[in-house]
Protein backbone atom coordinates (compact mmCIF):
# COMPACT_ATOMS: atom_id res chain seq x y z
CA UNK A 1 -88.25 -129.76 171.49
CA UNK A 2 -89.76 -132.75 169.42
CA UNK A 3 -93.22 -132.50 168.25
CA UNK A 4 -95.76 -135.47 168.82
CA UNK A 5 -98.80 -136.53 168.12
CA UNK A 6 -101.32 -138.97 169.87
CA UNK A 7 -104.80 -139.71 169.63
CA UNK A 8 -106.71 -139.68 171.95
CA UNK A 9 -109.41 -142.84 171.74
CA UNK A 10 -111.68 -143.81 174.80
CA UNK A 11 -113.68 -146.67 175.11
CA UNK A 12 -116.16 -146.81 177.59
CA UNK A 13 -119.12 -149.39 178.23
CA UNK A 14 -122.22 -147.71 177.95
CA UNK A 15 -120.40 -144.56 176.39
CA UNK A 16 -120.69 -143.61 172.71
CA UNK A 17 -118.52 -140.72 172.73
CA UNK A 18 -114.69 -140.24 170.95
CA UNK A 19 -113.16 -137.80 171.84
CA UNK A 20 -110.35 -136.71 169.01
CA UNK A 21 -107.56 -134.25 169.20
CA UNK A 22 -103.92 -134.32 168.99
CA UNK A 23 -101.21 -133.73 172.13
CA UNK A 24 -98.21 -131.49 171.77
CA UNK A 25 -95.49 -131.85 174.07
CA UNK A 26 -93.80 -128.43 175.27
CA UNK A 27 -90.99 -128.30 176.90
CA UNK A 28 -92.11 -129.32 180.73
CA UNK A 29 -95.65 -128.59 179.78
CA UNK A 30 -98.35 -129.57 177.75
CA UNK A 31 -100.70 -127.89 175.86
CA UNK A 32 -103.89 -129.51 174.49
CA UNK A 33 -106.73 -128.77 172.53
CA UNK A 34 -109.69 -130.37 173.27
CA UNK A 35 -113.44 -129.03 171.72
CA UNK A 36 -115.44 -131.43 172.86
CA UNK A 37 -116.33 -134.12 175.23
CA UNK A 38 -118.88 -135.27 177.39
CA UNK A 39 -116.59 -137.74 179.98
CA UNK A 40 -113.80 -135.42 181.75
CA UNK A 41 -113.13 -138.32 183.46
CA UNK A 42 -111.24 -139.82 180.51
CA UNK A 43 -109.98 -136.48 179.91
CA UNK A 44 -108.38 -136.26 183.57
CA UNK A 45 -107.06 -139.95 183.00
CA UNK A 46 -105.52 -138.82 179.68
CA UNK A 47 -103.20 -135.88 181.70
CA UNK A 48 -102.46 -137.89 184.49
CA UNK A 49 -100.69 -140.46 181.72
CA UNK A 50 -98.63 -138.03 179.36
CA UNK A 51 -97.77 -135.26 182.28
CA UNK A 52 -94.66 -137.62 182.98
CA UNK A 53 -92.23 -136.67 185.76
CA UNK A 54 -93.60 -133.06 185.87
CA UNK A 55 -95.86 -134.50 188.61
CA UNK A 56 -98.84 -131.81 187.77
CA UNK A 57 -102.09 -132.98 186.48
CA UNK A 58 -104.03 -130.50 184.51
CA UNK A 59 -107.87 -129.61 185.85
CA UNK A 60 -110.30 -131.35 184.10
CA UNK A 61 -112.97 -129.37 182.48
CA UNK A 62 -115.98 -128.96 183.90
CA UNK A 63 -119.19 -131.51 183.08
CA UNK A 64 -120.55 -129.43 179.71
CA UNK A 65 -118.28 -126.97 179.68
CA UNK A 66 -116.55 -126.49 175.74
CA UNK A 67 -112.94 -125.49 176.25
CA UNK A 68 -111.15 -123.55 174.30
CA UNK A 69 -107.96 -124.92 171.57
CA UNK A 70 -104.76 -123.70 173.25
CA UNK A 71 -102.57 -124.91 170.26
CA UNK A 72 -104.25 -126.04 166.67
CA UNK A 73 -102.07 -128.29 164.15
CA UNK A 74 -101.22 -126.70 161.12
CA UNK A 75 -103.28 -127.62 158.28
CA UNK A 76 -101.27 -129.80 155.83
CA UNK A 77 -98.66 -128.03 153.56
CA UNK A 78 -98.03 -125.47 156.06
CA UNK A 79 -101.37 -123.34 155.06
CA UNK A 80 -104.05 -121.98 157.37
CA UNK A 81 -107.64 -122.57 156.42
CA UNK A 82 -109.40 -119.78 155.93
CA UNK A 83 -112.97 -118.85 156.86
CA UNK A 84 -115.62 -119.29 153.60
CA UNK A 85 -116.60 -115.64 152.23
CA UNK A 86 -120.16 -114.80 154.07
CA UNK A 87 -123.08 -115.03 151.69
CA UNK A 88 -123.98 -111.41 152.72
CA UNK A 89 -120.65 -110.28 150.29
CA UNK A 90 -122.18 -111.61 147.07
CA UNK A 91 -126.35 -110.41 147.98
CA UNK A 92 -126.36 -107.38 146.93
CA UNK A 93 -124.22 -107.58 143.12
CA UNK A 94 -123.03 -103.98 142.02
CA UNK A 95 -123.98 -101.72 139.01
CA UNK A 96 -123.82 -103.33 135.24
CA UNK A 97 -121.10 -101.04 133.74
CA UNK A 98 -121.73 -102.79 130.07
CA UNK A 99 -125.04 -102.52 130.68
CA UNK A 100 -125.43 -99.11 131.69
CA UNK A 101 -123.11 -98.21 128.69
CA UNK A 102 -125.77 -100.35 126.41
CA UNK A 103 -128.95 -98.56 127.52
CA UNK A 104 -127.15 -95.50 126.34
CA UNK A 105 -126.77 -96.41 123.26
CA UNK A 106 -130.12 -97.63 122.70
CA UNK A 107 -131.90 -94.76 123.89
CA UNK A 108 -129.39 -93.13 121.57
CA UNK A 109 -129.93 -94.64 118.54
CA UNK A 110 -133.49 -94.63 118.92
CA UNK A 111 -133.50 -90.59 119.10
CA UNK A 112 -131.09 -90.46 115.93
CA UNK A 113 -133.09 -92.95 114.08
CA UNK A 114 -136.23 -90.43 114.34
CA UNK A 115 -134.33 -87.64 112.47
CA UNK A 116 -134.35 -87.87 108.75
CA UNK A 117 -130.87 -86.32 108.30
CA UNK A 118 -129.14 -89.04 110.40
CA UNK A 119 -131.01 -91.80 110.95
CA UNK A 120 -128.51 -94.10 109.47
CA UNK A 121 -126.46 -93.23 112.97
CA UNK A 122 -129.53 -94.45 114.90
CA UNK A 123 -129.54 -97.83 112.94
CA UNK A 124 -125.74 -98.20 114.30
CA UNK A 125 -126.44 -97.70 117.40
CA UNK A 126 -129.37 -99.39 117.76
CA UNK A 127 -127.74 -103.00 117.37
CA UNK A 128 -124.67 -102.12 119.41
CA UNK A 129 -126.81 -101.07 122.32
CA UNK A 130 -128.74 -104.94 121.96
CA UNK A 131 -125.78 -106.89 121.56
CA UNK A 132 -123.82 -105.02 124.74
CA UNK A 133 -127.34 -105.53 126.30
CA UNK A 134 -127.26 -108.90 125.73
CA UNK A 135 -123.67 -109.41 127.04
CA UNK A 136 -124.60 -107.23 130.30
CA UNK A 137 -127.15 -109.82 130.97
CA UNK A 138 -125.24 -112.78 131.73
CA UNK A 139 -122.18 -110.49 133.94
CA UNK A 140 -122.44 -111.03 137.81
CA UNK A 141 -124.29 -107.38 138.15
CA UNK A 142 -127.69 -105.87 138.41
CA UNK A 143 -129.93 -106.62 135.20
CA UNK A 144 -132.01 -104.08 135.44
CA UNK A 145 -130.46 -101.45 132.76
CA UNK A 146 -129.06 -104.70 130.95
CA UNK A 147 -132.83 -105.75 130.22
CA UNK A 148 -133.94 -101.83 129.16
CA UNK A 149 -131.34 -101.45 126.67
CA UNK A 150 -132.25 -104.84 125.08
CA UNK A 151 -136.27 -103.64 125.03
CA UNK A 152 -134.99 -99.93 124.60
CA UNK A 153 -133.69 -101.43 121.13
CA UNK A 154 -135.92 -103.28 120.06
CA UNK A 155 -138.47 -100.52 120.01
CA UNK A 156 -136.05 -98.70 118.48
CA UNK A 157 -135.86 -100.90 115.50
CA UNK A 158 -139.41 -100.84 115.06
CA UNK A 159 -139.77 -97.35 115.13
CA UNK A 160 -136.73 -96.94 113.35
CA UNK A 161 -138.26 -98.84 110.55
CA UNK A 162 -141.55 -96.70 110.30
CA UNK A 163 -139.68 -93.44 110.07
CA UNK A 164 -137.63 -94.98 106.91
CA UNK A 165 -140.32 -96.35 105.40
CA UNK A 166 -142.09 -92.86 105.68
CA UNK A 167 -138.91 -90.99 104.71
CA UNK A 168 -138.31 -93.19 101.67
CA UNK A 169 -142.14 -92.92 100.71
CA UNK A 170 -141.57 -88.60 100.84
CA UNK A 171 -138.33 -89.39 98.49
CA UNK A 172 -140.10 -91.12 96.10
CA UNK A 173 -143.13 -88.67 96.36
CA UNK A 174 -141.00 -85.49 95.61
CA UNK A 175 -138.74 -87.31 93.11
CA UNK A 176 -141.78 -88.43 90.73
CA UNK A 177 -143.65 -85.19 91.75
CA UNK A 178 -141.32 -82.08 90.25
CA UNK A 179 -143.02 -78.74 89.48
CA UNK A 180 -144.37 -78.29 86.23
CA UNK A 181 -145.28 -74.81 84.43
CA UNK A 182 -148.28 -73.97 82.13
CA UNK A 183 -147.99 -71.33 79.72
CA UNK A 184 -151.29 -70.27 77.23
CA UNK A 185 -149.78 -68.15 73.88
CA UNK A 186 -148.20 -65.48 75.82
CA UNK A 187 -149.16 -65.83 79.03
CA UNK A 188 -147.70 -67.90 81.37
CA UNK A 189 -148.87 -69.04 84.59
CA UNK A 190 -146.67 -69.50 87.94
CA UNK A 191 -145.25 -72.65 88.41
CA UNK A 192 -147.44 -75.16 90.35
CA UNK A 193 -146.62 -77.79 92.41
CA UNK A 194 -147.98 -80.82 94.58
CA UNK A 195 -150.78 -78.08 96.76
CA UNK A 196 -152.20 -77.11 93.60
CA UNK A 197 -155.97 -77.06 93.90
CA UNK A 198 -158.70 -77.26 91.15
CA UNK A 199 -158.84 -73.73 89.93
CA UNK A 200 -155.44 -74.51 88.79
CA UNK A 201 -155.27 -74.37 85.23
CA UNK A 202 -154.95 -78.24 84.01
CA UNK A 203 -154.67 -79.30 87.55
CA UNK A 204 -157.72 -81.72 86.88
CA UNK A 205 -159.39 -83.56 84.22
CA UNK A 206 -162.55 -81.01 85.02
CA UNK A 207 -160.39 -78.15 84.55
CA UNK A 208 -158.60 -78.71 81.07
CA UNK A 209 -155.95 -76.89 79.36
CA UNK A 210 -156.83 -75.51 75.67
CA UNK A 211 -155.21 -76.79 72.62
CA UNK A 212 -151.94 -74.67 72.32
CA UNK A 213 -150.80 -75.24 75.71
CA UNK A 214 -147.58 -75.39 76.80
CA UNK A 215 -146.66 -77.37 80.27
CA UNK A 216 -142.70 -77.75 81.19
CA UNK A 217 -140.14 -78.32 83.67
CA UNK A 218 -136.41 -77.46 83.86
CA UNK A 219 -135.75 -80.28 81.17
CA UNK A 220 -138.68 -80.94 78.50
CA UNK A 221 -141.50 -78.72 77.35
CA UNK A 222 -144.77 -79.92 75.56
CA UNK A 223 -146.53 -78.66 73.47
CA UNK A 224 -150.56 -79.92 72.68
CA UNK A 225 -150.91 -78.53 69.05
CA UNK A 226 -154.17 -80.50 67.84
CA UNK A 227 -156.25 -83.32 68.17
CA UNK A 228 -158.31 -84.93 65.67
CA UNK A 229 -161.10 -87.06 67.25
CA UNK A 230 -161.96 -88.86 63.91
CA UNK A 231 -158.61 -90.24 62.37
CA UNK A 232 -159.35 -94.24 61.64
CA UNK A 233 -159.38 -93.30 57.17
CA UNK A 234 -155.90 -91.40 57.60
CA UNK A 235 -154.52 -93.86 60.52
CA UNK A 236 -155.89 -96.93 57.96
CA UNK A 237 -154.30 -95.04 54.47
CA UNK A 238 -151.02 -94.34 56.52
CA UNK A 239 -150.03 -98.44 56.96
CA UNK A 240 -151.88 -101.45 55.56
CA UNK A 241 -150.66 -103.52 58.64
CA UNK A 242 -152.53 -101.13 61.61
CA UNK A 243 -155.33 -102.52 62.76
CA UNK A 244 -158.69 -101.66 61.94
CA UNK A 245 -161.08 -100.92 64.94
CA UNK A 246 -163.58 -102.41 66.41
CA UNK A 247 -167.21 -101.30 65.85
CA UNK A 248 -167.83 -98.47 68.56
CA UNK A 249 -164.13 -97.47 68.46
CA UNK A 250 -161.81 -95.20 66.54
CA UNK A 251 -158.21 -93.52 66.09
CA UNK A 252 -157.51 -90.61 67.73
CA UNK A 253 -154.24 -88.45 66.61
CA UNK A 254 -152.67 -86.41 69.05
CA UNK A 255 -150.19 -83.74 67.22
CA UNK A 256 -147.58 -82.61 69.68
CA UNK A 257 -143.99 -81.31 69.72
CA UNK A 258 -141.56 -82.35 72.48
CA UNK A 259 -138.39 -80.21 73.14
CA UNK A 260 -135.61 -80.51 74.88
CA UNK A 261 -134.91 -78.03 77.19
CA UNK A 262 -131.71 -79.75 78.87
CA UNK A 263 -127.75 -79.07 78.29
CA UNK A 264 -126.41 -82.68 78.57
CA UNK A 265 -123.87 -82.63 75.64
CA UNK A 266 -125.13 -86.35 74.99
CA UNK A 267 -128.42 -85.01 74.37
CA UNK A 268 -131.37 -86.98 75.97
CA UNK A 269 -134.25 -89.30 74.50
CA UNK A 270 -138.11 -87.59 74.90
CA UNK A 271 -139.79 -89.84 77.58
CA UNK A 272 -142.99 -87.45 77.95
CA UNK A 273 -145.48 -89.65 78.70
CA UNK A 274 -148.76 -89.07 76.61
CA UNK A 275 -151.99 -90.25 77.50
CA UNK A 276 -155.96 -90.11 77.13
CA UNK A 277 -158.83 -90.47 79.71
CA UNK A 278 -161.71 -91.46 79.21
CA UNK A 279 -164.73 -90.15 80.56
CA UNK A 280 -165.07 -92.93 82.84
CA UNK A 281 -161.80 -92.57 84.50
CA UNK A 282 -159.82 -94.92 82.30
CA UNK A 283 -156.17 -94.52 81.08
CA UNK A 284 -155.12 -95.23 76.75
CA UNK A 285 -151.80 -95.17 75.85
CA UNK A 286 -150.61 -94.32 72.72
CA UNK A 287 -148.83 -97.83 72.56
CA UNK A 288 -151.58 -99.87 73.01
CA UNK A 289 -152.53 -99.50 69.66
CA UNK A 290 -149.37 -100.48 68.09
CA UNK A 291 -150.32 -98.52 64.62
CA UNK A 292 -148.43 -96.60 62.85
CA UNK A 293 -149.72 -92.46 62.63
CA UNK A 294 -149.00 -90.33 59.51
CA UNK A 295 -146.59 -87.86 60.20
CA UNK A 296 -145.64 -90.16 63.13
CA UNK A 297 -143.59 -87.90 66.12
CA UNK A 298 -139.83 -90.02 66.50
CA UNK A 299 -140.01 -90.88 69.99
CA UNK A 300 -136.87 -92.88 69.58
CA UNK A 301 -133.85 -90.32 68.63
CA UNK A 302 -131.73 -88.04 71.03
CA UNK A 303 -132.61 -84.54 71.24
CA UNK A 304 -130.19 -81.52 71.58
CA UNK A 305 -130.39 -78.89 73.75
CA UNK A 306 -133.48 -76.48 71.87
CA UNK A 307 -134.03 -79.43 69.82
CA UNK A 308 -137.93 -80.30 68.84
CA UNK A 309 -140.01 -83.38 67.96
CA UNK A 310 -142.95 -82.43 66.24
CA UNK A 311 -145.95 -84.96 65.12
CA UNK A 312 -148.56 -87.52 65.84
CA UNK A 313 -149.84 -90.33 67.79
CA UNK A 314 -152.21 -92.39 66.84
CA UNK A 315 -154.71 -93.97 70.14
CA UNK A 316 -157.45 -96.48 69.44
CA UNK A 317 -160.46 -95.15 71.92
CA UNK A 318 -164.25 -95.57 71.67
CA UNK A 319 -166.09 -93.25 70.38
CA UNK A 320 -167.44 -91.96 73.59
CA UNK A 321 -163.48 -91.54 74.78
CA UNK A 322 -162.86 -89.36 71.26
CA UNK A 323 -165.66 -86.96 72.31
CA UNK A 324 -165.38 -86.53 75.95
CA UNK A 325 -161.69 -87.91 77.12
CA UNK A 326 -159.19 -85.45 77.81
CA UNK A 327 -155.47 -85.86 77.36
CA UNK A 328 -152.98 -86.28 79.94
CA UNK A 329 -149.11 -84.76 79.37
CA UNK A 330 -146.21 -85.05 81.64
CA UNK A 331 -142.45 -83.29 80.53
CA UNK A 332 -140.97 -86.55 82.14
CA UNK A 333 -141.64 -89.25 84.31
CA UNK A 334 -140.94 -87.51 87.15
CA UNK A 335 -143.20 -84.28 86.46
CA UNK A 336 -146.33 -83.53 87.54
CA UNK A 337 -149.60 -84.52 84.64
CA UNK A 338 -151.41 -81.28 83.48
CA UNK A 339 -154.89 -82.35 81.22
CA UNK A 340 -155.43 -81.04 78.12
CA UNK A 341 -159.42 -80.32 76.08
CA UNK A 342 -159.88 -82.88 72.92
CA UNK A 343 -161.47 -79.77 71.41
């Protein structure tokens, strides 16, 4: 059996139609495979010339009638061609794994970030869950959960952000806020922290502390043992280079004694912070002055565990400040102020 091919080409005068297929001789019969063609009269001629000796003469189709391929050629190389995939497949895409996984994490890291003891956790996740969300976006699924976790993080940051800075801002507040306590001769009153109101004892500039007071924390302990309002003759006599004041002001010496209450074998330097207030609200350090007190406290050398630094400091004021300020004493930087009486 030897396989052949012919075309099948009709010209016909007022006819436009080809009609194109290819013949395959088998055996004493043949099998053709026409789709189209609107002369079976050319069709009929066609059989009647390649039946050969078998002396039978296929039917024509009828006029319109589409028949059906009895044999179809391979397709070159030997491989079928296969029907396209049917849009309908690739309509409805299935769920975003990545972007599923994302949203979790956001949502995640955006409950972590709220709680104070982990919220460094919440800032992890919180990036992971946009950059997976970002990913999920472009992946041949639904983008539905891809776009959540993408907003889900970035209103995580932002909240994120205002619970650290509010965290960080109570840090700072307790750190430079310890408890101080007050003690007057031999009594002493309970310690008093941040919710201390104004019938606490030094708690405000209205409510003084005597001369004699005491106020401490765990490290340093302060002691207000005088205060002379009038000082600019001993300030003046005590070095020719302080400066003399201006007309309406005057020295003020503060006599205090610092101790260290601490046990670091290094021992520590005083940093009590010493200060007056006017009567108009104002704040005078005892550096501003730059002059040199008699009897001058040493502000400058370690102190010991029970070790004291006892003397003055010398604070240019007005006159008005001498008379009605009050002084302001904290232990340490960190400690709570407690105000003092000039007199």
């Amino acid at each position: 059996m030897e396989p052949m091919a012919r075309a099948i080409r009709t010209r016909s005068t007022g006819l436009k139609d080809t009609c194109h297929d290819t013949v395959t001789p088998m055996g004493t019969q043949c099998r053709i495979a026409v789709k189209s063609c609107r002369t079976p009269a050319l069709v009929s001629q066609h059989l009647s010339n390649t039946s050969g000796d078998q002396g039978k003469t296929p039917t024509p189709p009828k006029e319109g009638v589409r028949m059906s391929t009895l044999y179809q050629t391979p397709a070159p190389g030997g491989f079928e061609p296969k029907e396209p995939a049917s849009p309908a497949a690739d309509a409805h895409p299935g769920n975003n794994v990545l972007g599923v996984i994302a949203l979790v994490c956001a949502i995640a890291g955006l409950i972590l970030s709220c709680i104070p003891g982990i919220l460094l956790l919440g800032w992890i996740l919180l990036p992971i869950g946009f950059i997976l969300g970002i990913i999920a976006l472009f992946l041949p699924a639904k983008k539905a959960t891809a776009i959540a976790a993408i907003i889900t993080s970035i209103v995580g940051a932002l909240v994120a952000a205002s619970v650290f800075v509010f965290v960080i801002g109570n840090a700072f507040e307790d750190a430079f806020d310890e408890d101080v306590t007050v003690s007057q001769g031999e009594s002493s009153s309970a310690p008093t922290g941040t919710s201390g109101g104004a019938g606490e004892p030094g708690s405000t500039r209205e409510n003084p502390l005597p001369i004699g007071a005491t106020v401490e924390n765990e490290e340093w302990a302060v002691t207000l043992n005088g205060v002379n309002p009038a000082a600019t003759d001993e300030v003046l006599a005590e070095n020719q280079y302080n400066e003399a004041p201006a007309p309406g002001q005057t020295y003020v010496l503060v006599d205090v004694s610092i101790t260290y209450k601490g046990t670091n074998p290094q021992g520590e330097i005083p940093l009590s912070i010493i200060e007056i207030v006017t009567p108009d609200a104002a704040t005078v350090s005892w550096f501003d002055a730059a002059a040199t007190a008699p009897n001058n406290v040493d502000l400058a050398s370690a102190l010991y565990n029970g070790g004291t630094a006892s003397g003055n400091l010398a604070f240019l004021v007005s006159e008005e400040a001498a008379q009605g300020g009050v002084i302001a004493i904290q232990p340490d930087p960190f400690a709570q102020k407690r105000f003092f009486s000039t007199h």
